[in-house]
C-alpha atoms as a PDB file:
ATOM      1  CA  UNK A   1      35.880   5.452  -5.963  1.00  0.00           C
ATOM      2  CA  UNK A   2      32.687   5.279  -7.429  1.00  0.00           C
ATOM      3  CA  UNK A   3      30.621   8.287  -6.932  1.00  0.00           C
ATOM      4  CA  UNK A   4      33.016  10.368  -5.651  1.00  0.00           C
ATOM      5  CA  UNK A   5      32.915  13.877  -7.554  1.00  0.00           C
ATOM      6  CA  UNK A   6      34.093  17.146  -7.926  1.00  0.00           C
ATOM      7  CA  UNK A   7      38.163  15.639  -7.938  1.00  0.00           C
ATOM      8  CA  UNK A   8      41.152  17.768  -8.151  1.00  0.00           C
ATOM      9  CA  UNK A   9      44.607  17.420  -8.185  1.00  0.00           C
ATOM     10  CA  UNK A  10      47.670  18.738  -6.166  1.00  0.00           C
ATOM     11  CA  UNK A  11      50.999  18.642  -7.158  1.00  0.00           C
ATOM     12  CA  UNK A  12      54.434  20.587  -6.979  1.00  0.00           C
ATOM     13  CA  UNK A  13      55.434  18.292 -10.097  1.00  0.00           C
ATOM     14  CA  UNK A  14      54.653  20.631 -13.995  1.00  0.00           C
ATOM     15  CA  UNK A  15      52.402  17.760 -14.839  1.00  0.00           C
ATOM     16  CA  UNK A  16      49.497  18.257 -17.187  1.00  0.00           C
ATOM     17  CA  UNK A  17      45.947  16.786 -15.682  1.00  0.00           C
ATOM     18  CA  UNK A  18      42.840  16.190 -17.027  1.00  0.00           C
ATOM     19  CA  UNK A  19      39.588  14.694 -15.455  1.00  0.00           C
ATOM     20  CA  UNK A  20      37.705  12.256 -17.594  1.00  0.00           C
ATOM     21  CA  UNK A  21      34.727  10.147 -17.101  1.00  0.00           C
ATOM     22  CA  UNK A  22      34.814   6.085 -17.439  1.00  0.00           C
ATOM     23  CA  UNK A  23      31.108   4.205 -17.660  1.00  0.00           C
ATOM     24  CA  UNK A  24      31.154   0.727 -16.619  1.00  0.00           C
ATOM     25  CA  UNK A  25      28.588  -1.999 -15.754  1.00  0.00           C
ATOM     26  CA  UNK A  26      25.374  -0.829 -13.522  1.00  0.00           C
ATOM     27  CA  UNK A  27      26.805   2.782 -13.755  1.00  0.00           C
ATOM     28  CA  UNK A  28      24.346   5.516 -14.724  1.00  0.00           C
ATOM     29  CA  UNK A  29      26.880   8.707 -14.063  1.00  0.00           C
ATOM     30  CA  UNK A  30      30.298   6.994 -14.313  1.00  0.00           C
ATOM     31  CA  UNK A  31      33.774   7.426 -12.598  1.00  0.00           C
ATOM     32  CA  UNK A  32      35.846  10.198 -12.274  1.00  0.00           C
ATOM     33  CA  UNK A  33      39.119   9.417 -13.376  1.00  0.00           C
ATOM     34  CA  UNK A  34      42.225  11.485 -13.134  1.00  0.00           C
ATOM     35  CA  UNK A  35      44.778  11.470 -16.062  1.00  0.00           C
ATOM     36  CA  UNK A  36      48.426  12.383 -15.633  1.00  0.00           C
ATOM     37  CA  UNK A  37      50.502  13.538 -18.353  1.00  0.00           C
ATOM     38  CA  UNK A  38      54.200  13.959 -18.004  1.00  0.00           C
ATOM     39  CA  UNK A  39      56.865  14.897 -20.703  1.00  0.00           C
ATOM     40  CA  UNK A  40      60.402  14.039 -20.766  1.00  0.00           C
ATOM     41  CA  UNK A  41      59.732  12.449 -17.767  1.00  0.00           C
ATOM     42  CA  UNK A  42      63.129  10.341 -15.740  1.00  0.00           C
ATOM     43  CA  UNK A  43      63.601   9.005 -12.995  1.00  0.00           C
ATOM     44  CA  UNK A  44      64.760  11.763 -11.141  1.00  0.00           C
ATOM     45  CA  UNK A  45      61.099  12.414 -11.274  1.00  0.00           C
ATOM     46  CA  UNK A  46      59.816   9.591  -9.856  1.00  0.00           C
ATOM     47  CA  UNK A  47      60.228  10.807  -6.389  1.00  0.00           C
ATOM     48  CA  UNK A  48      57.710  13.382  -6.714  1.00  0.00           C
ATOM     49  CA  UNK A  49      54.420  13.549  -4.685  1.00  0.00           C
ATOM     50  CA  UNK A  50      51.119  14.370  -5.719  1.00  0.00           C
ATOM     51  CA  UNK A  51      47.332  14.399  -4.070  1.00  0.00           C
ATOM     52  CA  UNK A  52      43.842  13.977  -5.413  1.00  0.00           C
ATOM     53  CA  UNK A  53      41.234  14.928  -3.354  1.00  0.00           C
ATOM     54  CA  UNK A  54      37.549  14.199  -3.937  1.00  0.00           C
ATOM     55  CA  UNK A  55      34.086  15.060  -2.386  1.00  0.00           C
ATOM     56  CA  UNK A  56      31.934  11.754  -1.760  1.00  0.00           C
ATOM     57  CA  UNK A  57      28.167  10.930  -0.826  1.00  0.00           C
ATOM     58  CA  UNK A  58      28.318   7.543   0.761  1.00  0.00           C
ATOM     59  CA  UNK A  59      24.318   7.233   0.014  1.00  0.00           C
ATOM     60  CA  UNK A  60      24.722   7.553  -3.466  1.00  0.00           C
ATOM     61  CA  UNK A  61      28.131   5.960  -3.778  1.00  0.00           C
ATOM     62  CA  UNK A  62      27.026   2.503  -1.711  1.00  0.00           C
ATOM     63  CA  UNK A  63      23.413   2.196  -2.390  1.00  0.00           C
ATOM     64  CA  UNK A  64      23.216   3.448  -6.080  1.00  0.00           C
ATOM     65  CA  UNK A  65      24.215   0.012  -7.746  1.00  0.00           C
ATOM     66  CA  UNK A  66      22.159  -2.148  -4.844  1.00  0.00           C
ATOM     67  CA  UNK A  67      19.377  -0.261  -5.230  1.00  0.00           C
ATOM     68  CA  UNK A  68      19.081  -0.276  -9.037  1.00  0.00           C
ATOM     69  CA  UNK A  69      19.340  -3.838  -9.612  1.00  0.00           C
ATOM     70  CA  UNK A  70      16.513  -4.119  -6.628  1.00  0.00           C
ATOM     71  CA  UNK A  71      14.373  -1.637  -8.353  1.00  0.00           C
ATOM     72  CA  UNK A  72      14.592  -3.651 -11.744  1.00  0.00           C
ATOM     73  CA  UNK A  73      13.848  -7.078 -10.533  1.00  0.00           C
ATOM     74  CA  UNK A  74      11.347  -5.305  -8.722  1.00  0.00           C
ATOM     75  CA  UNK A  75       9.865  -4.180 -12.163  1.00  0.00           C
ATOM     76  CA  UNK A  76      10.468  -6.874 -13.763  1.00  0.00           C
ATOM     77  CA  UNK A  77       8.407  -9.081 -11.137  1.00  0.00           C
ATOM     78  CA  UNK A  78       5.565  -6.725 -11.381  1.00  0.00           C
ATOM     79  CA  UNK A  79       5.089  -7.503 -15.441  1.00  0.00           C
ATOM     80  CA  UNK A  80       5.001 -10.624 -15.072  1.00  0.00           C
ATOM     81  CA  UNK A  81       2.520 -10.558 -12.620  1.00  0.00           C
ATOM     82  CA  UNK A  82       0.392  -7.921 -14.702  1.00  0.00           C
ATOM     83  CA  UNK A  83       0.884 -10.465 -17.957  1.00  0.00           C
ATOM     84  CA  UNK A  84       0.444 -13.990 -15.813  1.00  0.00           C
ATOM     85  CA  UNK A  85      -3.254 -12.303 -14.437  1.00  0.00           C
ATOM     86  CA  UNK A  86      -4.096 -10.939 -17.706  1.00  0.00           C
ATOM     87  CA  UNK A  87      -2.999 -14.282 -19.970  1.00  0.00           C
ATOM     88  CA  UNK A  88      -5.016 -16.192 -17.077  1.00  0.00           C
ATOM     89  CA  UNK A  89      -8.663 -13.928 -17.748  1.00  0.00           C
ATOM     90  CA  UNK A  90      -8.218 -14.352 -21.088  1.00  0.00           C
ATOM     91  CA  UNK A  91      -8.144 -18.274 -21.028  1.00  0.00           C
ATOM     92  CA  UNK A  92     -10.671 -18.433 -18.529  1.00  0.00           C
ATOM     93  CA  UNK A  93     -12.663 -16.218 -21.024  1.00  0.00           C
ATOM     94  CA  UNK A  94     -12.210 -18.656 -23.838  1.00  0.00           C
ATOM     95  CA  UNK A  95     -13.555 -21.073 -21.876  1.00  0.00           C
ATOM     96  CA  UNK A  96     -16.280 -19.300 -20.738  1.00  0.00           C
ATOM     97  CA  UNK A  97     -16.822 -19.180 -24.966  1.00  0.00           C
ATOM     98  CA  UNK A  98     -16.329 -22.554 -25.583  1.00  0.00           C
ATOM     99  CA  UNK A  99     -18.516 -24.466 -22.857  1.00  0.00           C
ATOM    100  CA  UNK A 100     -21.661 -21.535 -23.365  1.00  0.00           C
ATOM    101  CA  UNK A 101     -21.855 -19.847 -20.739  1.00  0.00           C
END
């Protein structure tokens, strides 16, 4: 799952494993995925049993995509406010200008 870290695999299978990461959308750290690699593998095989266990910090895992997305609208809000109020002085400067005051 997202944010889960720190995953390792058990098996009695000879299988080769590797732990890469995959970015998607809203993710800043990215997935842990595990990656299985078998040769001459048949299907007396395929009963095999394997386990991947993980370590996972349900703040970080539930609330990191929420909070981001919060945090830029958030931001974004605030800018516009900052360039609304300054745009607004400025024309009420210029008319300050025009009339001679």
């Amino acid at each position: 799952p997202a944010g889960a870290s720190a995953a390792q695999l058990h098996s009695d299978a000879d299988v080769e494993s590797t732990i890469e990461s995959s970015k998607g959308v809203l993710d800043l750290v990215g997935r842990q995925v595990v990656v299985l690699k078998k040769k001459n593998f048949v299907r007396e095989y395929a009963g095999e049993f394997f386990q991947v266990s993980y370590s996972f910090n349900a703040v970080t895992g539930f609330f990191q995509k929420p909070l981001l997305l919060v945090v830029a609208f958030a931001g974004a809000f605030a800018v516009m406010m900052v360039l609304f109020a300054t745009a607004t002085e400025e024309s009420k400067e210029e008319e300050k200008t025009r009339a001679g005051i």
